[in-house]
PDB file of N, CA and C in Angstrom:
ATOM      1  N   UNK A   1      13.391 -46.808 -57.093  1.00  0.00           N
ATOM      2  CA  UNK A   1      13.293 -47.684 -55.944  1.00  0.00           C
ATOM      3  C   UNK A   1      14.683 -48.147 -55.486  1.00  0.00           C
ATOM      4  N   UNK A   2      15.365 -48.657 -56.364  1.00  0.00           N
ATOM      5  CA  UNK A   2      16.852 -49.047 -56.063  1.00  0.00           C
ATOM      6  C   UNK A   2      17.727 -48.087 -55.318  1.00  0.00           C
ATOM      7  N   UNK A   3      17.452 -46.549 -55.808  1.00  0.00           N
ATOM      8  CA  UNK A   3      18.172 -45.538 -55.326  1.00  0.00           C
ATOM      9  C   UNK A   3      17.902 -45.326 -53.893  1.00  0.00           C
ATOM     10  N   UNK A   4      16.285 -45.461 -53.899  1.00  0.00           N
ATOM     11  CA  UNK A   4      15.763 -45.382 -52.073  1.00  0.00           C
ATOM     12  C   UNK A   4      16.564 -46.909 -51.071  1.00  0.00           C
ATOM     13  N   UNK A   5      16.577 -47.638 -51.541  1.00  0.00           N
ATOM     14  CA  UNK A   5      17.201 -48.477 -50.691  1.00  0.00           C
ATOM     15  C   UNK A   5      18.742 -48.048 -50.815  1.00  0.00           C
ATOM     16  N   UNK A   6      19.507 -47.662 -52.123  1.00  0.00           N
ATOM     17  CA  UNK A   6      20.921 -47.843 -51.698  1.00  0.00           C
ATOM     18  C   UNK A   6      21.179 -46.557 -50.555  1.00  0.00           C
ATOM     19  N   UNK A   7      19.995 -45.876 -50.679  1.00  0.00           N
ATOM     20  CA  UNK A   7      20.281 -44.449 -49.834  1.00  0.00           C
ATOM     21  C   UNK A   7      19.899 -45.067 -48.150  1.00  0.00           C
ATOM     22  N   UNK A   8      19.002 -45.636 -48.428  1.00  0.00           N
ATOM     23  CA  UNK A   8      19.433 -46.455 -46.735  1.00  0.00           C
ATOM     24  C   UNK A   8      19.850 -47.162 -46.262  1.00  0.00           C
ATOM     25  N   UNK A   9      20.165 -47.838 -46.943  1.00  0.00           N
ATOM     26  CA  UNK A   9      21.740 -48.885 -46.715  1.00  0.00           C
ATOM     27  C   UNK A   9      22.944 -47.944 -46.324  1.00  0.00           C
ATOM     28  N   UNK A  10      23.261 -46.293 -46.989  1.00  0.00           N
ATOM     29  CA  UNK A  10      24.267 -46.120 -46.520  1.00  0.00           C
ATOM     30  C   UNK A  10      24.132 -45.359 -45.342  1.00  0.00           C
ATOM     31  N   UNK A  11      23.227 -44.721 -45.203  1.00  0.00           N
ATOM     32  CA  UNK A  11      22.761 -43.808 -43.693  1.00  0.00           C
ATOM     33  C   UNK A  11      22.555 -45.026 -42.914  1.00  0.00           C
ATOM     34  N   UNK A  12      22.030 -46.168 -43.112  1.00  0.00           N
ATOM     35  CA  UNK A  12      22.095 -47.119 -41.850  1.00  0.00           C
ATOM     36  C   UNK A  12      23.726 -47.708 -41.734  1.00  0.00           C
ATOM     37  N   UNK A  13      24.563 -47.773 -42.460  1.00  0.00           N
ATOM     38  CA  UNK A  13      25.845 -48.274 -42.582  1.00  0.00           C
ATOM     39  C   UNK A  13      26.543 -47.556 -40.742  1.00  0.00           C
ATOM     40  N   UNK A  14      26.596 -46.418 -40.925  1.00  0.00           N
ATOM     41  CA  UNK A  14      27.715 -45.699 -39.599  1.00  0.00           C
ATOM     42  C   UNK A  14      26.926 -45.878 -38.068  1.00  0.00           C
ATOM     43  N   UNK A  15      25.513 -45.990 -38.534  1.00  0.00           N
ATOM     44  CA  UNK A  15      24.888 -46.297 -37.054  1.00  0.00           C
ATOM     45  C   UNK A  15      25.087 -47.557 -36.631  1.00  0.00           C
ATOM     46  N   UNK A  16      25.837 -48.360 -37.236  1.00  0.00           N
ATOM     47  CA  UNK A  16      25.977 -49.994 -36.735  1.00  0.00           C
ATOM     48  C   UNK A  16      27.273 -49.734 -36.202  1.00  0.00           C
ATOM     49  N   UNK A  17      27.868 -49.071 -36.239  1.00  0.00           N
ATOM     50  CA  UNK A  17      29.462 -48.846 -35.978  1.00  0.00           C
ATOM     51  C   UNK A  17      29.859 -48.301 -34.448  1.00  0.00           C
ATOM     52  N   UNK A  18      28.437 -47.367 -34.335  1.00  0.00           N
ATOM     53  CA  UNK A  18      27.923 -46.944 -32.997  1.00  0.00           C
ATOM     54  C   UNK A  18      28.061 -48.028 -31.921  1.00  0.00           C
ATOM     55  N   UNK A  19      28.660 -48.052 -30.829  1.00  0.00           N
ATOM     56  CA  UNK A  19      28.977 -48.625 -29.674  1.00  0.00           C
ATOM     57  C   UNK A  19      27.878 -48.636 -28.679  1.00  0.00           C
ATOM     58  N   UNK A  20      27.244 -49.582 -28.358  1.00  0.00           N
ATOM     59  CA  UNK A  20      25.817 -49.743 -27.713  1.00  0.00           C
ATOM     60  C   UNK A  20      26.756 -49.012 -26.018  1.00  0.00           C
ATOM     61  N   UNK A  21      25.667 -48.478 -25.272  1.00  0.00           N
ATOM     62  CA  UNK A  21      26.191 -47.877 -24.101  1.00  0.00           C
ATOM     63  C   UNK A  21      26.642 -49.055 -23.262  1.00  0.00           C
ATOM     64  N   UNK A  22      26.697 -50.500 -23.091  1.00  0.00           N
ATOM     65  CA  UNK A  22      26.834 -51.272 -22.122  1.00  0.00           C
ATOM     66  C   UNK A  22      28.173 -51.552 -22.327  1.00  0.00           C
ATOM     67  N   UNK A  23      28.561 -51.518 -23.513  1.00  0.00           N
ATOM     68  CA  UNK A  23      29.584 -52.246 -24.162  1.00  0.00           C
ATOM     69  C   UNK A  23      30.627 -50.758 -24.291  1.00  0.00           C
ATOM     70  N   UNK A  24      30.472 -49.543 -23.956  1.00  0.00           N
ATOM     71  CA  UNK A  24      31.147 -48.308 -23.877  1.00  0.00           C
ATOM     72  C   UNK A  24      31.993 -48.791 -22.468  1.00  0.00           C
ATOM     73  N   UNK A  25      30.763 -48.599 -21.515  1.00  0.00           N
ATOM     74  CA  UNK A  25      30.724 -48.686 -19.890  1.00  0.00           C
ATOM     75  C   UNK A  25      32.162 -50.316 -19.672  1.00  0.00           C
ATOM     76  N   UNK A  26      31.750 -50.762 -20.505  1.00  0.00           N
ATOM     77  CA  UNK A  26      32.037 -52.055 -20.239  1.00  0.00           C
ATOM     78  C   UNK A  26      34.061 -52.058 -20.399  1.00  0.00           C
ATOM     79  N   UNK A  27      34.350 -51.376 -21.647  1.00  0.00           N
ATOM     80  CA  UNK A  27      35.093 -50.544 -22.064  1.00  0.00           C
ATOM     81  C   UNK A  27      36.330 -49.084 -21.193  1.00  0.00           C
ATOM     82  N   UNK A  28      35.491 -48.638 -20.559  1.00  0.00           N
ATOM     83  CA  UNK A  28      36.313 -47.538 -19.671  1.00  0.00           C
ATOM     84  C   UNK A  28      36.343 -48.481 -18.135  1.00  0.00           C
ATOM     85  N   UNK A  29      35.348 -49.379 -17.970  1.00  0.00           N
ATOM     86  CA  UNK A  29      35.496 -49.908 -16.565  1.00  0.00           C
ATOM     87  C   UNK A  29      36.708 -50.805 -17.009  1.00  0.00           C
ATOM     88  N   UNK A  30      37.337 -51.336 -17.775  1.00  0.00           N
ATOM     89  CA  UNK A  30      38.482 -52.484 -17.868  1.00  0.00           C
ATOM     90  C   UNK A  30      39.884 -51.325 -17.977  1.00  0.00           C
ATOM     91  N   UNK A  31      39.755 -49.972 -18.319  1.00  0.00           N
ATOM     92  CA  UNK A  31      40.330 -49.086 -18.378  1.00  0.00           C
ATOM     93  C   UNK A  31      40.836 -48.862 -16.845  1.00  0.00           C
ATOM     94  N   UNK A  32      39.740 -48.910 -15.927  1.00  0.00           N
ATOM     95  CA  UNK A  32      39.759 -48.207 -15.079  1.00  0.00           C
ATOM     96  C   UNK A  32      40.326 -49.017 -13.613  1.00  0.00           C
ATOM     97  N   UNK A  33      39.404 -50.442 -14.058  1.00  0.00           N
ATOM     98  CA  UNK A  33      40.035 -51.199 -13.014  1.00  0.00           C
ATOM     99  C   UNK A  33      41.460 -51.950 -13.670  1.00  0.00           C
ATOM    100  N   UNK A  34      42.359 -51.719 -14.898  1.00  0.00           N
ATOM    101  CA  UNK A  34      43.709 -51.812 -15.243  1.00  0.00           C
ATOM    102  C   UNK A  34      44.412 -51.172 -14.627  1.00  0.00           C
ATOM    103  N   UNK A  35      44.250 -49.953 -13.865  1.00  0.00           N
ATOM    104  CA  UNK A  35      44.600 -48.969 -13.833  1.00  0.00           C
ATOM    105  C   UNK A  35      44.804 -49.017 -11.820  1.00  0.00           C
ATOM    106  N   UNK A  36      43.780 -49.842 -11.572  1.00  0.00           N
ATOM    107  CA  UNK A  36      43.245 -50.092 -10.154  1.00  0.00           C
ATOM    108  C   UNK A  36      44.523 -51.104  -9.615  1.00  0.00           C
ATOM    109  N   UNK A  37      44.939 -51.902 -10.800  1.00  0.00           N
ATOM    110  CA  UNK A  37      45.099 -53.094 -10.295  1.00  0.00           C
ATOM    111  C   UNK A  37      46.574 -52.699 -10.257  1.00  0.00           C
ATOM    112  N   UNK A  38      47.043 -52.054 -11.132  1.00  0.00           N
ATOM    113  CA  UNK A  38      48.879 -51.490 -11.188  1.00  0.00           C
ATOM    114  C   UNK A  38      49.046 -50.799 -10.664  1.00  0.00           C
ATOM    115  N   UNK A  39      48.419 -50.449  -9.851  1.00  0.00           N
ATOM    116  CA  UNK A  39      48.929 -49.585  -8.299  1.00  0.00           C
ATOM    117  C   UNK A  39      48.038 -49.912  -7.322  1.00  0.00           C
ATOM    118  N   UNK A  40      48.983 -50.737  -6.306  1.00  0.00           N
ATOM    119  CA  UNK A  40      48.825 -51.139  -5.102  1.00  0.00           C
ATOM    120  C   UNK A  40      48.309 -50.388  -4.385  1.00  0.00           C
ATOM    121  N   UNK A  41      48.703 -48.955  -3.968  1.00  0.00           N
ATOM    122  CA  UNK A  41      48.025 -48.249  -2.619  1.00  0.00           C
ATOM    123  C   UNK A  41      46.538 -48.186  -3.173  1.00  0.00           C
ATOM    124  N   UNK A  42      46.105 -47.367  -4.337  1.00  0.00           N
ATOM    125  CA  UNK A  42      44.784 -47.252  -4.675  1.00  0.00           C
ATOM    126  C   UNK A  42      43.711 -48.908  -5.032  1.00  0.00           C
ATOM    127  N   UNK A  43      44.247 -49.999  -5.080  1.00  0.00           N
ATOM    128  CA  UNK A  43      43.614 -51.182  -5.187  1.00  0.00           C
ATOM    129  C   UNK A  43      43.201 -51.530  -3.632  1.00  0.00           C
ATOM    130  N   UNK A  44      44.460 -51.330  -3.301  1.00  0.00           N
ATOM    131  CA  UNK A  44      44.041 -51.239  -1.090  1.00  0.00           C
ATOM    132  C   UNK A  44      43.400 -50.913  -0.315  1.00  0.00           C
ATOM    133  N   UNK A  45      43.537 -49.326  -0.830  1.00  0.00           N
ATOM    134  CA  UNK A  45      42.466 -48.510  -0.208  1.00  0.00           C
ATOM    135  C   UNK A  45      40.759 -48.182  -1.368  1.00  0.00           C
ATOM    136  N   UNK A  46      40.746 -49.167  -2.290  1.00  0.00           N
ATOM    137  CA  UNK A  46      39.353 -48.915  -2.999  1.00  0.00           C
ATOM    138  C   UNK A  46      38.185 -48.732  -2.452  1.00  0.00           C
ATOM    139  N   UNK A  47      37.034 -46.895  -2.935  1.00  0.00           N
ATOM    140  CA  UNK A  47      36.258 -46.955  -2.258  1.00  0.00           C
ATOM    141  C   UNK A  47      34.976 -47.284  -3.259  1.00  0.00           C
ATOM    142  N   UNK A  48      35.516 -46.545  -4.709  1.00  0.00           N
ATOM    143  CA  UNK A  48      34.201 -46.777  -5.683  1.00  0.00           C
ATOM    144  C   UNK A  48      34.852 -46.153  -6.732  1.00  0.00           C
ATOM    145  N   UNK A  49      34.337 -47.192  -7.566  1.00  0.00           N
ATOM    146  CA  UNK A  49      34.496 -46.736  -8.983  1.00  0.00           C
ATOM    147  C   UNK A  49      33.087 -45.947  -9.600  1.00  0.00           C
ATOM    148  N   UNK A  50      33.495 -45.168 -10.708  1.00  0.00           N
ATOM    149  CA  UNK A  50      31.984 -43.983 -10.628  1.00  0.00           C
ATOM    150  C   UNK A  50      32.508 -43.607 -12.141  1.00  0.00           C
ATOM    151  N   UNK A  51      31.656 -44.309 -13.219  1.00  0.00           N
ATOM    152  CA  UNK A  51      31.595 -44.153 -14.305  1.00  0.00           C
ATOM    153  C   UNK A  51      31.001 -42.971 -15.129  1.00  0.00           C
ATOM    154  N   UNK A  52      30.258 -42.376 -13.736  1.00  0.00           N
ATOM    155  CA  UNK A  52      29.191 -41.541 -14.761  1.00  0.00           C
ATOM    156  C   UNK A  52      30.423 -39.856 -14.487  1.00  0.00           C
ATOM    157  N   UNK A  53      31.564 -39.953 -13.838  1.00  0.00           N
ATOM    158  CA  UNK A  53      32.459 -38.976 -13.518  1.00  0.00           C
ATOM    159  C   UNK A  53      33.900 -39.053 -14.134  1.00  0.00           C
ATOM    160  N   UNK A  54      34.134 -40.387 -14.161  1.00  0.00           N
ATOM    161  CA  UNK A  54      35.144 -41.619 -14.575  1.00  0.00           C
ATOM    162  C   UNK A  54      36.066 -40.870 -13.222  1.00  0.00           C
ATOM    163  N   UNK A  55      35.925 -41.383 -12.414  1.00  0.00           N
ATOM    164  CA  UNK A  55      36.548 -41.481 -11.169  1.00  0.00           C
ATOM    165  C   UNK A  55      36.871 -42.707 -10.219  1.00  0.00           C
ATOM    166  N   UNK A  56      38.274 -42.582 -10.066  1.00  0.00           N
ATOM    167  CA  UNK A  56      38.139 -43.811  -8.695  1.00  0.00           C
ATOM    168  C   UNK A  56      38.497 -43.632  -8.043  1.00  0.00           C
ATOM    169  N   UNK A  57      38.095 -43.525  -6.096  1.00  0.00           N
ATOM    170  CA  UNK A  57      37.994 -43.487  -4.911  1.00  0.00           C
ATOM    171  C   UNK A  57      38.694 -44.235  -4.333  1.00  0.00           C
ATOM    172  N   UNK A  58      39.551 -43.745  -3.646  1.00  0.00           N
ATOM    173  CA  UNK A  58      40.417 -44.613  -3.056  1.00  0.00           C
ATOM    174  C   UNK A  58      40.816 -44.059  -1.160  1.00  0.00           C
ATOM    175  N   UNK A  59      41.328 -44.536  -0.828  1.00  0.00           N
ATOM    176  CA  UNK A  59      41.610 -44.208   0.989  1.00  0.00           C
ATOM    177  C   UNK A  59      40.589 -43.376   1.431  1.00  0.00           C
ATOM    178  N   UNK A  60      41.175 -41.995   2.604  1.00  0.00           N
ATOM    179  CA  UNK A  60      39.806 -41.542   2.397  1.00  0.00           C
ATOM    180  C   UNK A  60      39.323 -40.323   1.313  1.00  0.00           C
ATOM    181  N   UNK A  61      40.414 -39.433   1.032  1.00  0.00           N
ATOM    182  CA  UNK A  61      39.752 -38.740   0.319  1.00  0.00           C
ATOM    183  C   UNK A  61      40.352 -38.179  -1.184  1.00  0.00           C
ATOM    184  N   UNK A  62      40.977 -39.507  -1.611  1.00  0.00           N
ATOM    185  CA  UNK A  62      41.886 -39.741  -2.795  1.00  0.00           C
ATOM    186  C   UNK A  62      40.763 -39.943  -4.184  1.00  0.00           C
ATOM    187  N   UNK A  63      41.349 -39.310  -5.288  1.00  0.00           N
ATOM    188  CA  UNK A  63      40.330 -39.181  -6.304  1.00  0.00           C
ATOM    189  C   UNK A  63      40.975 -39.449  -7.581  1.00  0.00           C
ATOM    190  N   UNK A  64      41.360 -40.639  -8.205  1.00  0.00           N
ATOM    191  CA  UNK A  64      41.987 -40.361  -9.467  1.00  0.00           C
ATOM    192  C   UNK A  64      41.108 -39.918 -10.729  1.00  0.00           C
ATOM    193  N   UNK A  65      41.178 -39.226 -11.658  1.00  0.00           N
ATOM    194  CA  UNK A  65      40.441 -39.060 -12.619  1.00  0.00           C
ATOM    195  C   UNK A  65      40.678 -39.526 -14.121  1.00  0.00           C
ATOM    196  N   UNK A  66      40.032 -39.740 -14.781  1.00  0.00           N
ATOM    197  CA  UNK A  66      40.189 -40.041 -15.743  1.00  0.00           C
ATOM    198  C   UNK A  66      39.589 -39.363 -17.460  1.00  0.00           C
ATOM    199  N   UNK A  67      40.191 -39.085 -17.868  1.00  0.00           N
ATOM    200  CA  UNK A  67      39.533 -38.583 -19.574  1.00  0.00           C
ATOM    201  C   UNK A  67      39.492 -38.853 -20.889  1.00  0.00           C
ATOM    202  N   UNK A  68      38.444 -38.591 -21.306  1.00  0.00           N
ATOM    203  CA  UNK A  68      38.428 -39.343 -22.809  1.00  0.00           C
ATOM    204  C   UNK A  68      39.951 -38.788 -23.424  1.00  0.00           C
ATOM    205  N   UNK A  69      40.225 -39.655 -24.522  1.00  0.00           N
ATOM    206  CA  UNK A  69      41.562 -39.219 -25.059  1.00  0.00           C
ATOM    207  C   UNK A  69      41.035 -38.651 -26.063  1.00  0.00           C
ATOM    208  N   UNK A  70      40.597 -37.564 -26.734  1.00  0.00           N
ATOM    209  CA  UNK A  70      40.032 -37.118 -28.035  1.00  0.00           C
ATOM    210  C   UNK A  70      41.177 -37.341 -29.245  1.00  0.00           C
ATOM    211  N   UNK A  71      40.812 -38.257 -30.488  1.00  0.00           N
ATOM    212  CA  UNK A  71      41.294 -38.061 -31.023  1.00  0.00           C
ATOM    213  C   UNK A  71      40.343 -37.613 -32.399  1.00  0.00           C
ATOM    214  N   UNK A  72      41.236 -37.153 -33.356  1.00  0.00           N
ATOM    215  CA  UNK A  72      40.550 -36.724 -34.591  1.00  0.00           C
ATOM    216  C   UNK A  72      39.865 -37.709 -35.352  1.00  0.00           C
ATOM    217  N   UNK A  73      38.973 -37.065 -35.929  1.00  0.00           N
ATOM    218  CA  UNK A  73      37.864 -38.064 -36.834  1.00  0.00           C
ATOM    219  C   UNK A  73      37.450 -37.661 -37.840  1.00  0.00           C
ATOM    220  N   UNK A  74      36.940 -38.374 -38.767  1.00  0.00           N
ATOM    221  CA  UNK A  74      36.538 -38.056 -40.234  1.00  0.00           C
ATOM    222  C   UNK A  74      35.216 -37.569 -39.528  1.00  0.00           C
ATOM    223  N   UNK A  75      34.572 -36.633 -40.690  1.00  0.00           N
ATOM    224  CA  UNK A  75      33.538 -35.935 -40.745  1.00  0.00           C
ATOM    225  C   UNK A  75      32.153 -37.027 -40.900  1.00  0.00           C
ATOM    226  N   UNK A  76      30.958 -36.530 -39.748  1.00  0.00           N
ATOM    227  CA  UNK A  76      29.917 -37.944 -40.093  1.00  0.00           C
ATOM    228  C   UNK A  76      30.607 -38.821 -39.234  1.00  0.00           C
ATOM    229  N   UNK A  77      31.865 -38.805 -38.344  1.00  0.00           N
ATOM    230  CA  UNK A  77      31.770 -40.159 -37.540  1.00  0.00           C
ATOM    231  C   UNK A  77      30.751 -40.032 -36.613  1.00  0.00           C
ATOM    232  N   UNK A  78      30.667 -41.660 -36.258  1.00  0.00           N
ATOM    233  CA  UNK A  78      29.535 -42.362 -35.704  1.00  0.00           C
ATOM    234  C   UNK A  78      29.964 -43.304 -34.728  1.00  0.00           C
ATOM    235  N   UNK A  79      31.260 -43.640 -34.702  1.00  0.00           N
ATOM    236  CA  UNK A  79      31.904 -44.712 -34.008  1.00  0.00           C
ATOM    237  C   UNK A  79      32.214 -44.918 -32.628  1.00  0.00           C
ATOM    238  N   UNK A  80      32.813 -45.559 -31.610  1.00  0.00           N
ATOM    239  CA  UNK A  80      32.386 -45.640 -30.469  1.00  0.00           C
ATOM    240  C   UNK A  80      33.288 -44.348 -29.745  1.00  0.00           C
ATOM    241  N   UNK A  81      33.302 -43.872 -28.620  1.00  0.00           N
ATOM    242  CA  UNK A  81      33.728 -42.713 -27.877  1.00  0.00           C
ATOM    243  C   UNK A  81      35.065 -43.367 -28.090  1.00  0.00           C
ATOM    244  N   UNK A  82      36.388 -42.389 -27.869  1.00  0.00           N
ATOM    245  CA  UNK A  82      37.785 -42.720 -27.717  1.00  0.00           C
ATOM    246  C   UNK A  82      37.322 -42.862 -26.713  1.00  0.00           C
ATOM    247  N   UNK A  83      39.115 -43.752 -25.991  1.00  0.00           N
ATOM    248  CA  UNK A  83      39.069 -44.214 -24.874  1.00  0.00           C
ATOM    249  C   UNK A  83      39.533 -42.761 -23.517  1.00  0.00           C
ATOM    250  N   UNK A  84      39.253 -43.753 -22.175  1.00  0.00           N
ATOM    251  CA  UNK A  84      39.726 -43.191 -21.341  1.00  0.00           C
ATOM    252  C   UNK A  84      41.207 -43.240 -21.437  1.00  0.00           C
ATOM    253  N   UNK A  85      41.711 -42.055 -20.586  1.00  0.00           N
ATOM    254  CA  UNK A  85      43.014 -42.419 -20.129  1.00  0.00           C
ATOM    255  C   UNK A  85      43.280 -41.665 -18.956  1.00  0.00           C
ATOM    256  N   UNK A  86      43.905 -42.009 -17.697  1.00  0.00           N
ATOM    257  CA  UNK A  86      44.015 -41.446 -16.755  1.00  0.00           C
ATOM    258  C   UNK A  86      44.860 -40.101 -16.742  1.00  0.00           C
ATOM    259  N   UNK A  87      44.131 -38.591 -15.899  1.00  0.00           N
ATOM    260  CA  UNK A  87      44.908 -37.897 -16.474  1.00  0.00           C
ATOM    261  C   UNK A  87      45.253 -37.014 -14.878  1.00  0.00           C
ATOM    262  N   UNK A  88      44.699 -37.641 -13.947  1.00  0.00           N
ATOM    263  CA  UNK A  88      45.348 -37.117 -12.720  1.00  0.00           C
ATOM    264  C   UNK A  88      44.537 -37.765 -11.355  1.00  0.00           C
ATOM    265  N   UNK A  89      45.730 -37.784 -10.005  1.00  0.00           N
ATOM    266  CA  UNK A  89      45.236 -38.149  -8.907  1.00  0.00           C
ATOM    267  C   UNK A  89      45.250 -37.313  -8.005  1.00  0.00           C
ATOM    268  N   UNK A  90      44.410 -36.756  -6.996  1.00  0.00           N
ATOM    269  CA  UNK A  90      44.962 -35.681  -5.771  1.00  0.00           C
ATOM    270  C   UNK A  90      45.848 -36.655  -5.037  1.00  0.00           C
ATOM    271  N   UNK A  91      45.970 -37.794  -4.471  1.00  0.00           N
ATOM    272  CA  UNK A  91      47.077 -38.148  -3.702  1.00  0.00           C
ATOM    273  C   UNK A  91      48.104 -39.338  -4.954  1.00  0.00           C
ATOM    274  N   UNK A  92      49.168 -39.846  -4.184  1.00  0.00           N
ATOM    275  CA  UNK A  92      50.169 -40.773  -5.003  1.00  0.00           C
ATOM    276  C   UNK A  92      49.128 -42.184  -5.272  1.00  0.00           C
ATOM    277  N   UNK A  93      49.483 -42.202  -6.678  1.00  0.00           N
ATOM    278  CA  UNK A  93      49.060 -44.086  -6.503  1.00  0.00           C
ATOM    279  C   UNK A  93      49.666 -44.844  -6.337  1.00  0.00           C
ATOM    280  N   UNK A  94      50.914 -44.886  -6.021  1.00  0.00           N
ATOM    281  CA  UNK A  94      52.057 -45.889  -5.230  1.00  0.00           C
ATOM    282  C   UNK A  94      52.575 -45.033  -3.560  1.00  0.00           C
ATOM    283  N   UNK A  95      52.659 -46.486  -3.254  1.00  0.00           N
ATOM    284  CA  UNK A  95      53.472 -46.533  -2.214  1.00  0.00           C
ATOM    285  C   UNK A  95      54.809 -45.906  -2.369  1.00  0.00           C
ATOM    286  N   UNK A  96      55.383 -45.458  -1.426  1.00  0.00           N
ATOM    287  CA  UNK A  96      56.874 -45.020  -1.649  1.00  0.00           C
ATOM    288  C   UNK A  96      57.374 -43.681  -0.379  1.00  0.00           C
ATOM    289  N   UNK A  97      58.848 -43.547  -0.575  1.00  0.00           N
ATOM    290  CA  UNK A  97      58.998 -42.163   0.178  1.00  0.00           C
ATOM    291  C   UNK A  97      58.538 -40.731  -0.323  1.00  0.00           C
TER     292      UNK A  97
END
């Protein structure tokens, strides 16, 4: 009996570690609008932020993108997604010549 519980104590252990989806979302959007806010032209011209692409819309047909940063993990992880990090825009996100 002891053995059946310590055996689910540890298979339930890594699923608590798991990042509920609100709190993911919650996570790449502070990513995203950080990102909004340190460059002026794209905060100016904001059209939509779009999580389910990790994209943000800006003037009219400006698109910055964004991607998970993969990093390495022990075997059996369970833990929340790496983060975003921005990894390209079709137009400039600053002002300038």
């Amino acid at each position: 009996m002891k053995t059946v519980a310590a055996l689910l104590l540890v298979l339930a252990l890594p699923l608590q570690a798991a990042l509920p989806p609100q709190y993911q979302n919650r996570r790449d959007m502070e990513v995203m609008l950080a990102f909004i806010q340190q460059h002026p032209r794209v905060e100016a011209g904001l059209n939509a932020i779009d999580l389910e692409t990790y994209t943000v819309r800006y003037e009219r047909e400006c698109i910055a993108t964004f991607v998970r940063d993969v990093q390495p993990k022990p075997q059996g992880w369970v833990g929340p997604l790496d983060p975003i990090v921005f990894k390209s825009s079709s137009c400039d996100v600053d002002y300038g010549p």
